[in-house]
Protein backbone atom coordinates (compact mmCIF):
# COMPACT_ATOMS: atom_id res chain seq x y z
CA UNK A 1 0.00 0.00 0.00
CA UNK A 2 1.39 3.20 -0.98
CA UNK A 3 0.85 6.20 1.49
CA UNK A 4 1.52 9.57 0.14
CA UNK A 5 2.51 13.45 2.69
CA UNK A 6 -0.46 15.02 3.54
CA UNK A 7 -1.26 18.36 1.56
CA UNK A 8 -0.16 21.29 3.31
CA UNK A 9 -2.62 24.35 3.44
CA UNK A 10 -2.03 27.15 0.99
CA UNK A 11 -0.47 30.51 2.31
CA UNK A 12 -2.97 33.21 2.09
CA UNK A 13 -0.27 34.61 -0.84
CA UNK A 14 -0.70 31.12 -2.86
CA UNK A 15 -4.70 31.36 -2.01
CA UNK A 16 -4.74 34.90 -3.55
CA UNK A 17 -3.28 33.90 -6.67
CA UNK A 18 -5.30 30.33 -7.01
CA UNK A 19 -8.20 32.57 -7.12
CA UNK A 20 -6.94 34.45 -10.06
CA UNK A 21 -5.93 31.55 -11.91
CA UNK A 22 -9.35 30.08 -11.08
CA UNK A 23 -10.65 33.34 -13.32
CA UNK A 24 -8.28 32.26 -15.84
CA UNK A 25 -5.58 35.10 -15.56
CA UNK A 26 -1.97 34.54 -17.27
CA UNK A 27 1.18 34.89 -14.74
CA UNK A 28 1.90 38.17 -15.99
CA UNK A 29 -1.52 39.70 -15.49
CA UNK A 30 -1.85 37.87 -11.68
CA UNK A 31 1.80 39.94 -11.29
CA UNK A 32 0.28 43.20 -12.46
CA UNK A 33 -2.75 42.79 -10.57
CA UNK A 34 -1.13 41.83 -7.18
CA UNK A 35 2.16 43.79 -7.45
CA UNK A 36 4.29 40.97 -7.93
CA UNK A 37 7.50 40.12 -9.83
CA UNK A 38 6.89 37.49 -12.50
CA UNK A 39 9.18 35.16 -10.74
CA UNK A 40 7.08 35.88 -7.47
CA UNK A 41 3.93 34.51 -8.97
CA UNK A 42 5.54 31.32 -10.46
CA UNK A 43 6.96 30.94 -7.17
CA UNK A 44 3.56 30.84 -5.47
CA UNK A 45 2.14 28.03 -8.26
CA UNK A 46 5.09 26.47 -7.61
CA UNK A 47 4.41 25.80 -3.94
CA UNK A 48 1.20 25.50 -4.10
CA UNK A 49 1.77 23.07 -6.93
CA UNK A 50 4.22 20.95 -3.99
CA UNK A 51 1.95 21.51 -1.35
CA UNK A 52 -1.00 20.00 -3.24
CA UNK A 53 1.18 17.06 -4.55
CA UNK A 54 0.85 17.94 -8.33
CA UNK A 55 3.39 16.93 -11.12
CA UNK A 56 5.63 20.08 -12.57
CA UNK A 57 3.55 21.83 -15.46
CA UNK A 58 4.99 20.47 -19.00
CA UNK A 59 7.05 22.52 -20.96
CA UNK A 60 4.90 24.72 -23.69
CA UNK A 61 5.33 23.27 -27.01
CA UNK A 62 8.10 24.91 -29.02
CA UNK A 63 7.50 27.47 -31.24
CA UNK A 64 7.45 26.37 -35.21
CA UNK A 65 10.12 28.61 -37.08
CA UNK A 66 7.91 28.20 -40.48
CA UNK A 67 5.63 31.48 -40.68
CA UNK A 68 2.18 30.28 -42.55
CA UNK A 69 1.97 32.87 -45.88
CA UNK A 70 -1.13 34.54 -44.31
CA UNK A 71 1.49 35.54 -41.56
CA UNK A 72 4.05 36.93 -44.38
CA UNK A 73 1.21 38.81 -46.55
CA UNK A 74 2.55 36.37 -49.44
């Protein structure tokens, strides 16, 4: 039987930003709205992201260097 930590309880800092993410805000707006640093904010999902015993976001997809033609004007 596997056991796993118990979830720790969100700061009031990581609760404040949940919320926003709830609404569907980006990083950078949450950091405009709450006077944070970017790094601040990813901090907070990061802990919260630990604390609630989540696995690490996946990396975006990268970008595709080819530009469609509609993109170009061609």
């Amino acid at each position: 039987m596997t056991t796993t930590a118990p979830v720790k309880p969100l700061t009031p800092a990581q609760k404040r930003i949940a919320e926003h993410l709830v609404q569907g805000l980006s990083n950078n707006e949450i950091a405009t709205k709450e006077h944070l640093s970017l790094d601040t904010v990813s901090s907070h999902i990061r802990g919260m992201r630990q604390s609630l015993h989540c696995p690490p976001r996946p990396a975006p997809p990268a970008r595709s260097s080819c530009t469609p033609s509609f993109c170009t004007g061609r």
